[in-house]
Protein backbone atom coordinates (compact mmCIF):
# COMPACT_ATOMS: atom_id res chain seq x y z
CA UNK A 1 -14.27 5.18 -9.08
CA UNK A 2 -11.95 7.77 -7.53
CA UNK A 3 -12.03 10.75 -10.37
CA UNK A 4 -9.53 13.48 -7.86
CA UNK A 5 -6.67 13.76 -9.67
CA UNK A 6 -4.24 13.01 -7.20
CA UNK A 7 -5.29 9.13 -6.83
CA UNK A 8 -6.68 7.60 -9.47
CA UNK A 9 -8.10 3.82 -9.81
CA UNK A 10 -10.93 2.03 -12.14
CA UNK A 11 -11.21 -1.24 -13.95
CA UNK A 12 -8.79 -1.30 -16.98
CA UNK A 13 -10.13 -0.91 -20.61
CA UNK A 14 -9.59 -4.75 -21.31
CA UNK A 15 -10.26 -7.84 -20.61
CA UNK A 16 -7.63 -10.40 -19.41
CA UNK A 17 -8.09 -13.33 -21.56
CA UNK A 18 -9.09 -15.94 -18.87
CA UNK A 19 -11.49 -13.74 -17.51
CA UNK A 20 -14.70 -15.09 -18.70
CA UNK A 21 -13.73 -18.37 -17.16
CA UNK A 22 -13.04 -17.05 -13.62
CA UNK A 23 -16.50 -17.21 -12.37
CA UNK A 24 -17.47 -20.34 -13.40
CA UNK A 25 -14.29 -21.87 -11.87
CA UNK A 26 -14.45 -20.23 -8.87
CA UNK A 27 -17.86 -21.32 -8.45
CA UNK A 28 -16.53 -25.32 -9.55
CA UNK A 29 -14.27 -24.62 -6.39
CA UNK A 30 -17.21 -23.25 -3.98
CA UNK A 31 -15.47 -19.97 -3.73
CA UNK A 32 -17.97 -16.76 -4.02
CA UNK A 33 -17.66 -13.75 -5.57
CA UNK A 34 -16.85 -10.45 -3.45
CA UNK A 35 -19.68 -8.40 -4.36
CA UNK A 36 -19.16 -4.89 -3.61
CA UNK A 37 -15.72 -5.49 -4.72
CA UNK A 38 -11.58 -5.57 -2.79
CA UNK A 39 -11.84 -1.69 -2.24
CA UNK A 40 -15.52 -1.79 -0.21
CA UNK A 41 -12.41 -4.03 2.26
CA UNK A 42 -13.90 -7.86 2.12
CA UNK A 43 -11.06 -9.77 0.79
CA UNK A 44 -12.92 -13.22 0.89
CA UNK A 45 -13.42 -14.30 -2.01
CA UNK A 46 -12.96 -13.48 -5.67
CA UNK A 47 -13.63 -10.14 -7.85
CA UNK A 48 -12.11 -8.51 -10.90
CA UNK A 49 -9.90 -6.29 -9.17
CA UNK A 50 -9.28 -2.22 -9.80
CA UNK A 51 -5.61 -0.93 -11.16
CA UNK A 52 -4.35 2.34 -10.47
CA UNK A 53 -5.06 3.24 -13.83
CA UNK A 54 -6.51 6.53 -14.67
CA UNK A 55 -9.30 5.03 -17.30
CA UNK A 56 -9.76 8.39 -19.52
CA UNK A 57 -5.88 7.70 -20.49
CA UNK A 58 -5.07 4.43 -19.64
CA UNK A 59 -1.77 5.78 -17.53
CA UNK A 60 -0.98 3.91 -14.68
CA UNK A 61 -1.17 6.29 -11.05
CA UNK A 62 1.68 5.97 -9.08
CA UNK A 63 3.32 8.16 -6.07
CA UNK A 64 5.40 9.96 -9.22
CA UNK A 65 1.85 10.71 -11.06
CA UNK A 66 -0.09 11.66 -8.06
CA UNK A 67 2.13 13.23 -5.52
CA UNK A 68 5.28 14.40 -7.15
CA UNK A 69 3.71 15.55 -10.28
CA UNK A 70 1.02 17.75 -8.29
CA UNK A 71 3.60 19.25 -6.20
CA UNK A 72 5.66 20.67 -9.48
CA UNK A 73 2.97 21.69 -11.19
CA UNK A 74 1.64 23.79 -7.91
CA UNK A 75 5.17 24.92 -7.14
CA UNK A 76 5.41 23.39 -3.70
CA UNK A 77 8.91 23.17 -2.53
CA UNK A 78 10.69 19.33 -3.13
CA UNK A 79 13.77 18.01 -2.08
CA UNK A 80 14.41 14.87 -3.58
CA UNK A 81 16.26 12.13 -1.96
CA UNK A 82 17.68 9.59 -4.42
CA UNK A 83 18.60 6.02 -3.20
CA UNK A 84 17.64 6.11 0.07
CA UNK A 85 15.79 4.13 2.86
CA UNK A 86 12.95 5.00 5.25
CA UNK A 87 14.03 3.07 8.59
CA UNK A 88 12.19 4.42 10.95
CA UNK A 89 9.13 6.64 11.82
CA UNK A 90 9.75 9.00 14.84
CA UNK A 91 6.91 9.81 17.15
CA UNK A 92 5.88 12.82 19.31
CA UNK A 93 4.92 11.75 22.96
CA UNK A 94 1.08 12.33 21.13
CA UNK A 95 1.93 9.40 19.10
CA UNK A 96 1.74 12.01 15.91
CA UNK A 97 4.52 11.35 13.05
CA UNK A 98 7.35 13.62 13.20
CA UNK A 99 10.05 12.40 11.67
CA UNK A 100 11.61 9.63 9.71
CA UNK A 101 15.12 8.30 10.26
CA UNK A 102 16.82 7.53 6.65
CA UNK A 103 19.76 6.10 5.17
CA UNK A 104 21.15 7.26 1.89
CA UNK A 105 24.51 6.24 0.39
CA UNK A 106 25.50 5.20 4.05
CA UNK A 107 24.67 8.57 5.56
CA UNK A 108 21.94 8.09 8.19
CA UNK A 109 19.56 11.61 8.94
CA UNK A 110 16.10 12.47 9.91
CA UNK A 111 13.53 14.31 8.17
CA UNK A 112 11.39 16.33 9.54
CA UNK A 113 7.46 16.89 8.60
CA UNK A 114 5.54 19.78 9.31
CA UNK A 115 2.41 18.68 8.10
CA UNK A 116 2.25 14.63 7.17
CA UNK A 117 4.08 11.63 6.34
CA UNK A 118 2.80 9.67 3.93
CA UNK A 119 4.26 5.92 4.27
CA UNK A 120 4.43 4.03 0.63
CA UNK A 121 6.35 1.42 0.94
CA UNK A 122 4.30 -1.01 -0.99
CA UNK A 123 2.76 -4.75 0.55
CA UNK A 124 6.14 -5.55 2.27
CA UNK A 125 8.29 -2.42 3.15
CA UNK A 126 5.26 -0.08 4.58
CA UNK A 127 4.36 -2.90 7.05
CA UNK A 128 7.70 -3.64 7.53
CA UNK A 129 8.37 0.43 8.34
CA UNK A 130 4.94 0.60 10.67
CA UNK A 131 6.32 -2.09 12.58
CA UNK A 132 10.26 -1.72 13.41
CA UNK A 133 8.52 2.62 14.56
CA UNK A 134 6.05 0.19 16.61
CA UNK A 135 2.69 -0.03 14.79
CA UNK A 136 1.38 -3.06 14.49
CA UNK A 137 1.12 -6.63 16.66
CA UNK A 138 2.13 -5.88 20.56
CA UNK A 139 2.95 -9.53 20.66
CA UNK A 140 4.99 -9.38 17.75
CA UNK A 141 6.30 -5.89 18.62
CA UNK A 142 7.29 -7.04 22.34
CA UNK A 143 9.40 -10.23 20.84
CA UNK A 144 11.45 -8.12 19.16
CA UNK A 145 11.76 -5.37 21.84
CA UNK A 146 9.95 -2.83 20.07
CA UNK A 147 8.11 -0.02 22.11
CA UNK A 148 4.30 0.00 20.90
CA UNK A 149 3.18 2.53 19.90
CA UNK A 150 -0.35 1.66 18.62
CA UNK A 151 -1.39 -2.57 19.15
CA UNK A 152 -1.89 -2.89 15.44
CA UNK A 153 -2.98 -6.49 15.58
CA UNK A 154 -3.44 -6.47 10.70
CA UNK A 155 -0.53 -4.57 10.43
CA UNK A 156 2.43 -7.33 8.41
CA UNK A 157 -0.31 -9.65 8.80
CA UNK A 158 -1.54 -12.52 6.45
CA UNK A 159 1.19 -11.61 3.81
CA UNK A 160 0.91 -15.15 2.29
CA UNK A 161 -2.31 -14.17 0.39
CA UNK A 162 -1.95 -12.61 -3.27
CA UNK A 163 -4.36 -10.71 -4.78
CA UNK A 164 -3.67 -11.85 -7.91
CA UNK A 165 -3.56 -15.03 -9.71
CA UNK A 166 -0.46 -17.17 -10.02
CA UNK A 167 0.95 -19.94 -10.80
CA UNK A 168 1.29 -20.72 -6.90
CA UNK A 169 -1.58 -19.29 -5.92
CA UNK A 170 -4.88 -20.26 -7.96
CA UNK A 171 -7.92 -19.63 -5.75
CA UNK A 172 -7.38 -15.33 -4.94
CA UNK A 173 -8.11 -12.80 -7.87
């Protein structure tokens, strides 16, 4: 578990109600268990999975709780940008992050970094950013005329699979 304050993550304090049957039905369908877990990176199989949950409080981390928060509270200087859209990651000719191009209420600007640029976008729109500022598949990148800036072959990759159970998807956990 992941105690820094910025990120936190651990098993929640409860127990969904079907868990105690996962195993064995897993097991019925000749799918194993994941034993060191999603966040050691083997995805094949199933595993109780971790929430970005801080489990001393049971508050839920987010980029507001572990970012934003930490940067009031140690008087770093914020601008906040309401409403608006990452659409692009701009490069140095060292392939370093720069800048990213963004829309808000129509008005398109860059902003600069002088340090990092964290991308969280969530499942679909960090891929989705990484690839139109050309990370990710150079196959998938050249279709679409996008200059490649690092062959990412995983990056926007295997999006069909859902970590969690579903009604339309009953063999991932």
């Amino acid at each position: 578990m992941n105690t820094s304050k910025a990120n936190r993550y651990s098993y929640p304090n409860f127990v969904s109600a079907l868990g105690s049957y996962y195993p064995a039905a897993f097991s019925e369908l000749g799918v194993s268990q994941v034993q060191n877990g999603i966040n050691a990176g083997s995805l094949l199989g199933w595993t109780y999975p971790t929430f970005t949950i801080d489990p001393a409080h049971e508050t839920r981390s987010s980029s507001e709780t572990s970012f934003l928060q930490y940067a009031f509270h140690h008087g770093l200087p914020l601008t906040i940008y309401t409403q608006a859209m990452a659409s692009k990651i701009i490069f140095d000719n060292t392939t370093t992050a720069r800048q990213v191009l963004v829309n808000s209420g129509g008005l398109n600007f860059a902003l600069s970094a002088r340090k990092e640029i964290i991308v969280s976008g969530g499942v679909a729109q960090s891929p989705q950013l990484l690839m139109v500022s050309g990370i990710g598949p150079k196959e998938t990148l050249n279709r679409y005329n996008i200059s490649v800036i690092a062959d990412r072959p995983g990056v926007g990759q295997n999006m069909w699979d859902n970590p969690l159970i579903s009604k339309h998807n009953t063999l991932a956990l």
